[in-house]
PDB file of N, CA and C in Angstrom:
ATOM      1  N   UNK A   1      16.948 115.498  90.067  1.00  0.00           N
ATOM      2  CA  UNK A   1      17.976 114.711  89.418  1.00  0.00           C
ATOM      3  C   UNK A   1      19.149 114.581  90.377  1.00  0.00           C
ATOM      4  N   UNK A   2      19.972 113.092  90.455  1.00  0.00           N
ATOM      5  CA  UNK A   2      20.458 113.287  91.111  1.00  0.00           C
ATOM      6  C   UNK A   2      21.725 113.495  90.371  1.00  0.00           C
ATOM      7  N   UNK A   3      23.067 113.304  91.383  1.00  0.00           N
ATOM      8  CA  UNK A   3      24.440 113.453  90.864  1.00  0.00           C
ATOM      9  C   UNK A   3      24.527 112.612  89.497  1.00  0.00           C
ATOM     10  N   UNK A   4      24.597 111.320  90.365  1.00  0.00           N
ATOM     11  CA  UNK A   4      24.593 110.069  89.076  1.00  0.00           C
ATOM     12  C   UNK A   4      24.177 110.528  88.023  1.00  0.00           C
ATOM     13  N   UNK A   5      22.606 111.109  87.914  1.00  0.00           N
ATOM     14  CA  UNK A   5      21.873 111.235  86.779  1.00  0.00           C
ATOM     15  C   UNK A   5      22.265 112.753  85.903  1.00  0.00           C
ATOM     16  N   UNK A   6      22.980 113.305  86.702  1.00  0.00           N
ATOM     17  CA  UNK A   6      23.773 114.497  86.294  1.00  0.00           C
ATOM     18  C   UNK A   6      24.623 114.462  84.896  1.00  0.00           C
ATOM     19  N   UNK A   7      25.773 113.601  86.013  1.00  0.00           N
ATOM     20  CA  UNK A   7      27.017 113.232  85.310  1.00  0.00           C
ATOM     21  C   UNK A   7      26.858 112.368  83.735  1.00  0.00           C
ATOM     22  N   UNK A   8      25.516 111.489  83.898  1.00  0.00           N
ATOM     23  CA  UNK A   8      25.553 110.972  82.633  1.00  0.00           C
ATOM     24  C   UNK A   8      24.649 111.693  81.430  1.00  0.00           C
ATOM     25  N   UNK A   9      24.085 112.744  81.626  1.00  0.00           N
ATOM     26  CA  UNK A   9      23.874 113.917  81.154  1.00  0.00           C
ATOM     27  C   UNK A   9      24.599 114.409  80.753  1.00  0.00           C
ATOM     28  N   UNK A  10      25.746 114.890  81.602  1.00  0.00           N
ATOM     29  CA  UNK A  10      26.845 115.922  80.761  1.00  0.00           C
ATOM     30  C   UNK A  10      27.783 115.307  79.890  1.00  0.00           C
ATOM     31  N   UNK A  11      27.807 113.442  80.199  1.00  0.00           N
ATOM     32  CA  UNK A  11      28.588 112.798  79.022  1.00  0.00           C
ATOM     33  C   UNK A  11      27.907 112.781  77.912  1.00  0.00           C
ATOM     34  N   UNK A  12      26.858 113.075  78.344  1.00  0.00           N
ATOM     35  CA  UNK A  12      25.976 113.091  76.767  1.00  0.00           C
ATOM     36  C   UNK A  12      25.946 114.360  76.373  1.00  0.00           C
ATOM     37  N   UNK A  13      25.768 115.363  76.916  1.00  0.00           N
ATOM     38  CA  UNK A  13      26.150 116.452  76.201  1.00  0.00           C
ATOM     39  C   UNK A  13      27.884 116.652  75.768  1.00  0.00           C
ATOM     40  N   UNK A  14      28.405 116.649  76.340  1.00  0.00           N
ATOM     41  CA  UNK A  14      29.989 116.869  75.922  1.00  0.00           C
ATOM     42  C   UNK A  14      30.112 115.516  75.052  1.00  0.00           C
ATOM     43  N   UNK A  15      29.265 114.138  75.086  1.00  0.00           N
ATOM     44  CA  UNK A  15      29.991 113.100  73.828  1.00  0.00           C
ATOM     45  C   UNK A  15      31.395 112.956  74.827  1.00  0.00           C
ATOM     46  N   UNK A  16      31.690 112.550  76.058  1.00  0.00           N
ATOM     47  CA  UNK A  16      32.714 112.436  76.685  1.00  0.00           C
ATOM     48  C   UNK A  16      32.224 111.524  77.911  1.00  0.00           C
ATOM     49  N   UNK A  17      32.901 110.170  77.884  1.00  0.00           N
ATOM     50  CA  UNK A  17      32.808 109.331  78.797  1.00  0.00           C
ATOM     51  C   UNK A  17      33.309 109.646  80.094  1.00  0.00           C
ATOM     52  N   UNK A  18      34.555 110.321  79.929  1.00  0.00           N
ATOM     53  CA  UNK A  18      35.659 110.356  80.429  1.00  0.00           C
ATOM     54  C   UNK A  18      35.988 111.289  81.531  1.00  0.00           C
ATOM     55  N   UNK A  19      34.803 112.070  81.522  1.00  0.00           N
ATOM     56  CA  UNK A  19      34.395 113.058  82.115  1.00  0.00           C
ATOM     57  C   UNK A  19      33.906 113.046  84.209  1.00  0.00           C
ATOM     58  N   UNK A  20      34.210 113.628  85.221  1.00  0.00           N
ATOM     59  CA  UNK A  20      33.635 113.340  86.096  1.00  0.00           C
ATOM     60  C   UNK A  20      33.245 114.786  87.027  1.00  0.00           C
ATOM     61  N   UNK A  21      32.863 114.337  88.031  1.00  0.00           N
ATOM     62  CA  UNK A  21      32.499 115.938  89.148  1.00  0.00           C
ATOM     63  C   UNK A  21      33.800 116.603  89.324  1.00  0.00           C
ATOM     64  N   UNK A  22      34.873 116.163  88.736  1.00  0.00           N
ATOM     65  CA  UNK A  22      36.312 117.174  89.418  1.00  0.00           C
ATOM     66  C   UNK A  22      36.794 117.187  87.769  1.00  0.00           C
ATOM     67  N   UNK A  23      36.290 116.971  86.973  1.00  0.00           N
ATOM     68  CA  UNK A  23      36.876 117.525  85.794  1.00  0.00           C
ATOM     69  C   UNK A  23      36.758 119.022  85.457  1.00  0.00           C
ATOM     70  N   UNK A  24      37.860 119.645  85.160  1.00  0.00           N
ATOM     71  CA  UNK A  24      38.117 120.983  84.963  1.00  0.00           C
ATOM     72  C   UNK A  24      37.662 121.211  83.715  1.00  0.00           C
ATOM     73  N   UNK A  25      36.989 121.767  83.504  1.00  0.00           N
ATOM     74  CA  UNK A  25      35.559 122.463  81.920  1.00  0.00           C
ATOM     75  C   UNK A  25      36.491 123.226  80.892  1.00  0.00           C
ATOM     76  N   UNK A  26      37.988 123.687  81.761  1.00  0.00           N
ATOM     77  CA  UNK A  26      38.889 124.214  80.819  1.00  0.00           C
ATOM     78  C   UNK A  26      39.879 123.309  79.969  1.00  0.00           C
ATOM     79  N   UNK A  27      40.030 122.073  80.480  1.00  0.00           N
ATOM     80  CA  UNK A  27      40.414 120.816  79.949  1.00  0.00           C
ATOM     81  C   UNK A  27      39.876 119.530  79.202  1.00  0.00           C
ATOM     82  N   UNK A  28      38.116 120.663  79.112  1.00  0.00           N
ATOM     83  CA  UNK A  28      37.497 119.315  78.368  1.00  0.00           C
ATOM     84  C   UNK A  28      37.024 120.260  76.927  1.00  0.00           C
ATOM     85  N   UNK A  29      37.681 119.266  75.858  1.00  0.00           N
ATOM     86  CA  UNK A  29      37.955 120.246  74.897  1.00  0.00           C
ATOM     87  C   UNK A  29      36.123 120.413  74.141  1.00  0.00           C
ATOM     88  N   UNK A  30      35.704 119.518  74.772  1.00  0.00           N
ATOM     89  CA  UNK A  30      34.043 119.406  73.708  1.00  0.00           C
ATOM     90  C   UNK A  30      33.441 120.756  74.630  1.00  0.00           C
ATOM     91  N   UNK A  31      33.617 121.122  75.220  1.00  0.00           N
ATOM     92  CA  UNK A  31      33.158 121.990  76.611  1.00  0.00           C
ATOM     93  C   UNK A  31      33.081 123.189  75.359  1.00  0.00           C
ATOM     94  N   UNK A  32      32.096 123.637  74.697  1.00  0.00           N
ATOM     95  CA  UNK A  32      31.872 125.011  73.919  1.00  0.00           C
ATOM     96  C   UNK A  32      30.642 125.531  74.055  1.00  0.00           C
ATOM     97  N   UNK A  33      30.259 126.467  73.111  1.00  0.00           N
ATOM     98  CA  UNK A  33      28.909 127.576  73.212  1.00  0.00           C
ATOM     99  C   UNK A  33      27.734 126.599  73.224  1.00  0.00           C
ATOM    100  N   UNK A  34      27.801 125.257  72.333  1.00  0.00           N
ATOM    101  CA  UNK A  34      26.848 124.599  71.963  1.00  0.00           C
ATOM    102  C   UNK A  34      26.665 123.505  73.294  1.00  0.00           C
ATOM    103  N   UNK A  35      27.187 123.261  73.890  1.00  0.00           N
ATOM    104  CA  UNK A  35      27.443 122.439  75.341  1.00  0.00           C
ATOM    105  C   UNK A  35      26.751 123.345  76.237  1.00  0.00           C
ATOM    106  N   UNK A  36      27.368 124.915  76.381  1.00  0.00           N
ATOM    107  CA  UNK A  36      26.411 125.520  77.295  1.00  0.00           C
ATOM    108  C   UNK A  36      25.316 125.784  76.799  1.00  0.00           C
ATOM    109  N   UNK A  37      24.823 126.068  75.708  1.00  0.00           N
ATOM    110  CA  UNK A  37      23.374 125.584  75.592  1.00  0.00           C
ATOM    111  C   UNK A  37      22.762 124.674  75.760  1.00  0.00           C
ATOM    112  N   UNK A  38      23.305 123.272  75.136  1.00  0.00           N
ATOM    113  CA  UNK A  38      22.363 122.239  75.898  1.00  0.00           C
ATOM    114  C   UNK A  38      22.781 122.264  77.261  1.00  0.00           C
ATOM    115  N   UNK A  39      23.588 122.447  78.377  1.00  0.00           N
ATOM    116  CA  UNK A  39      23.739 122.415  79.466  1.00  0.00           C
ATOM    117  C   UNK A  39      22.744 123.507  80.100  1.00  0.00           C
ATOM    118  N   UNK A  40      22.090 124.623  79.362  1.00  0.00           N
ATOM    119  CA  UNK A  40      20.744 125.618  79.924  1.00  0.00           C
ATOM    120  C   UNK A  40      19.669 124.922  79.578  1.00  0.00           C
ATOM    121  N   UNK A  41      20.006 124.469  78.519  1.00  0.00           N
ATOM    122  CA  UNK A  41      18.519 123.744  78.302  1.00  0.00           C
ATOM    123  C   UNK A  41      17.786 122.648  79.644  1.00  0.00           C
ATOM    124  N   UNK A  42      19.415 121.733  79.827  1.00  0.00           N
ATOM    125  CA  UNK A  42      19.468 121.029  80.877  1.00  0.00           C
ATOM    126  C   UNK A  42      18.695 121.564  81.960  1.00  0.00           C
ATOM    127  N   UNK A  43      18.891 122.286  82.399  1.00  0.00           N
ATOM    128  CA  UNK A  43      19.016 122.974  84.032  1.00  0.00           C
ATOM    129  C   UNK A  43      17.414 123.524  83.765  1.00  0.00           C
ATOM    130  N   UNK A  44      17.093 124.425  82.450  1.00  0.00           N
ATOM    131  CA  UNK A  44      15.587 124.620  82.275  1.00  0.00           C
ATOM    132  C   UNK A  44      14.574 123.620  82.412  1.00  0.00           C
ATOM    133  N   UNK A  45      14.721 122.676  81.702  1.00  0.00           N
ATOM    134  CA  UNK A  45      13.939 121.336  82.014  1.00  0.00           C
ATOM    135  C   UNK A  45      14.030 120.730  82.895  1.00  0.00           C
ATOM    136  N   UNK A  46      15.239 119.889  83.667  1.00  0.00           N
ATOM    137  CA  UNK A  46      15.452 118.785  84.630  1.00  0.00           C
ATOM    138  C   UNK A  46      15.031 119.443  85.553  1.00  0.00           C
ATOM    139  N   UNK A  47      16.034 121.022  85.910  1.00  0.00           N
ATOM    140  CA  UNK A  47      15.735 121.573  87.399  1.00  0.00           C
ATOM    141  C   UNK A  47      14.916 122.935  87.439  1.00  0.00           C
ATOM    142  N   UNK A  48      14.485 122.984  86.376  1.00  0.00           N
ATOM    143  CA  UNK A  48      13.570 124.824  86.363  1.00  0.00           C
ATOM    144  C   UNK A  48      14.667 125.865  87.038  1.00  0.00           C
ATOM    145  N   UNK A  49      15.569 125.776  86.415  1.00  0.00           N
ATOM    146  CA  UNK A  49      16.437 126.997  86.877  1.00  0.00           C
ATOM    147  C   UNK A  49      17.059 127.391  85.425  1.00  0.00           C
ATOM    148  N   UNK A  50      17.375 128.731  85.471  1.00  0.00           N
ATOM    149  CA  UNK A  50      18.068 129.128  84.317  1.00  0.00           C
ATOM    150  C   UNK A  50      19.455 129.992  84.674  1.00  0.00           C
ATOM    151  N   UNK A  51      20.230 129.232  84.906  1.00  0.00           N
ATOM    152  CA  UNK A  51      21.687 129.742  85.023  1.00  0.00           C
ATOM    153  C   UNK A  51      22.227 130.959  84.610  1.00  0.00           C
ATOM    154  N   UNK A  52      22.626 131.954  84.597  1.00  0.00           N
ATOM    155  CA  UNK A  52      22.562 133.038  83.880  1.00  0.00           C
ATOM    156  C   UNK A  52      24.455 133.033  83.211  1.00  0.00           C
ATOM    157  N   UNK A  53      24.554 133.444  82.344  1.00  0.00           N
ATOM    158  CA  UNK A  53      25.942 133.249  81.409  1.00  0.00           C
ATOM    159  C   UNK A  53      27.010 133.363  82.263  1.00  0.00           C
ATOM    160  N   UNK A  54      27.017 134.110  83.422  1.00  0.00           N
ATOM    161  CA  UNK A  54      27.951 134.882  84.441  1.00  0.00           C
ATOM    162  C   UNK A  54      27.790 133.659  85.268  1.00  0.00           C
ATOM    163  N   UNK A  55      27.057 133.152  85.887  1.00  0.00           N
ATOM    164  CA  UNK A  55      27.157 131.963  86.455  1.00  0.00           C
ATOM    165  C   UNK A  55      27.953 130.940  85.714  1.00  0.00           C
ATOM    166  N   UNK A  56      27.626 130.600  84.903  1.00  0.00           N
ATOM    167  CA  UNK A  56      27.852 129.340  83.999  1.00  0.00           C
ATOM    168  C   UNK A  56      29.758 129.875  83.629  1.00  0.00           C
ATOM    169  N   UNK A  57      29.828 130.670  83.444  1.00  0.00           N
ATOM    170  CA  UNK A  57      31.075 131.207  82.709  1.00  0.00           C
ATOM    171  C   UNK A  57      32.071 130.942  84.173  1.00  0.00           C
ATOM    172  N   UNK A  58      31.570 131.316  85.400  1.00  0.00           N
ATOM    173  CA  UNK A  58      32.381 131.378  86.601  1.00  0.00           C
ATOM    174  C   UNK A  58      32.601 130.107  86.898  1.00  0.00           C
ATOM    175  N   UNK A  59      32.193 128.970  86.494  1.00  0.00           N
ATOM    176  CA  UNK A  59      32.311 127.492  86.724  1.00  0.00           C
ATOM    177  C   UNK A  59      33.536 126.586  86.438  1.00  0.00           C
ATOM    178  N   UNK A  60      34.207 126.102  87.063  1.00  0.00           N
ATOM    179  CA  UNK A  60      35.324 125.525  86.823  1.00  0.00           C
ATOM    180  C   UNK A  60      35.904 124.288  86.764  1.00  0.00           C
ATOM    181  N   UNK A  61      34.315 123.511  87.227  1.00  0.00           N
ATOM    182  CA  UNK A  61      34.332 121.864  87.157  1.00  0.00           C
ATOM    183  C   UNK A  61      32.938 121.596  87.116  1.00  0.00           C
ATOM    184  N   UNK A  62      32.778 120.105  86.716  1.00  0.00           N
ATOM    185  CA  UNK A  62      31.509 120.197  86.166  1.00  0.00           C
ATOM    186  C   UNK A  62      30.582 119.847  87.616  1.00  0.00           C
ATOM    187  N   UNK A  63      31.581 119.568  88.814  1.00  0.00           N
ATOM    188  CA  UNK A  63      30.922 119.927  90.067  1.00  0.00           C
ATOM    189  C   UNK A  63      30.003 121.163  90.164  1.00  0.00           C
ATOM    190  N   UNK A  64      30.596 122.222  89.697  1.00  0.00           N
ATOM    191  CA  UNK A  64      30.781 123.918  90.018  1.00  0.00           C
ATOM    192  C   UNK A  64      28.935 123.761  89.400  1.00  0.00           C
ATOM    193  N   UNK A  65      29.468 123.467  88.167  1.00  0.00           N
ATOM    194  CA  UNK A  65      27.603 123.153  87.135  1.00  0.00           C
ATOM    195  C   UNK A  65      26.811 122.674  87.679  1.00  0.00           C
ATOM    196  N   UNK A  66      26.661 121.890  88.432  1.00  0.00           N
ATOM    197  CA  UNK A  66      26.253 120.877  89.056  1.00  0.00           C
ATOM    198  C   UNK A  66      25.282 121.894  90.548  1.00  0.00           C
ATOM    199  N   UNK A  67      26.256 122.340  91.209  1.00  0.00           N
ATOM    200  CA  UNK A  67      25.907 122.996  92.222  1.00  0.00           C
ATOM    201  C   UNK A  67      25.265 124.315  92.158  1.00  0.00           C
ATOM    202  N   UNK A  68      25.360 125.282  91.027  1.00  0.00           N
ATOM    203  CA  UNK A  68      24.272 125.966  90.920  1.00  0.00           C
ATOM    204  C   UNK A  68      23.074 125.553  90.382  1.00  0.00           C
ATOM    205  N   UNK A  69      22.809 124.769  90.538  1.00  0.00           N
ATOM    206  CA  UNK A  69      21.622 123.926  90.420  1.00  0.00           C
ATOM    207  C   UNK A  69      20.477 123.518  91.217  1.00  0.00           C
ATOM    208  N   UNK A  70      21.469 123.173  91.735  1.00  0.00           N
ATOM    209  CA  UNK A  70      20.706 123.087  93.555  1.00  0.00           C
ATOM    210  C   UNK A  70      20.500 124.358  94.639  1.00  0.00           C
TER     211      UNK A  70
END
């Protein structure tokens, strides 16, 4: 998956257009428990990786998400 196909993923999970790779996850208010689940689910399916909570929690833009991924 690429970036592109990333980003319009996570608007669909967060329900946020508005959203981009330098948006701060502490300023996006849909950003909750139920987001990081579908955002593991994400990463289980698209990229066969499973992020572990400590990862995901240390993330600070949805770049940050993005890049433990790869």
């Amino acid at each position: 998956m690429n970036e592109k196909d990333f980003i319009e993923k996570m608007k669909a999970i967060l329900d946020n257009e508005n959203i981009s790779f330098d948006s701060l996850l502490s300023e996006i208010e849909e950003w909750d428990s139920l987001s990081v689940i579908s955002y593991s689910a994400l990463a289980n399916t698209a990229f066969n990786k499973k992020p572990s909570p400590e990862e995901i929690k240390a993330c600070k833009t949805i770049r940050d998400l993005y890049s433990i991924l790869q």
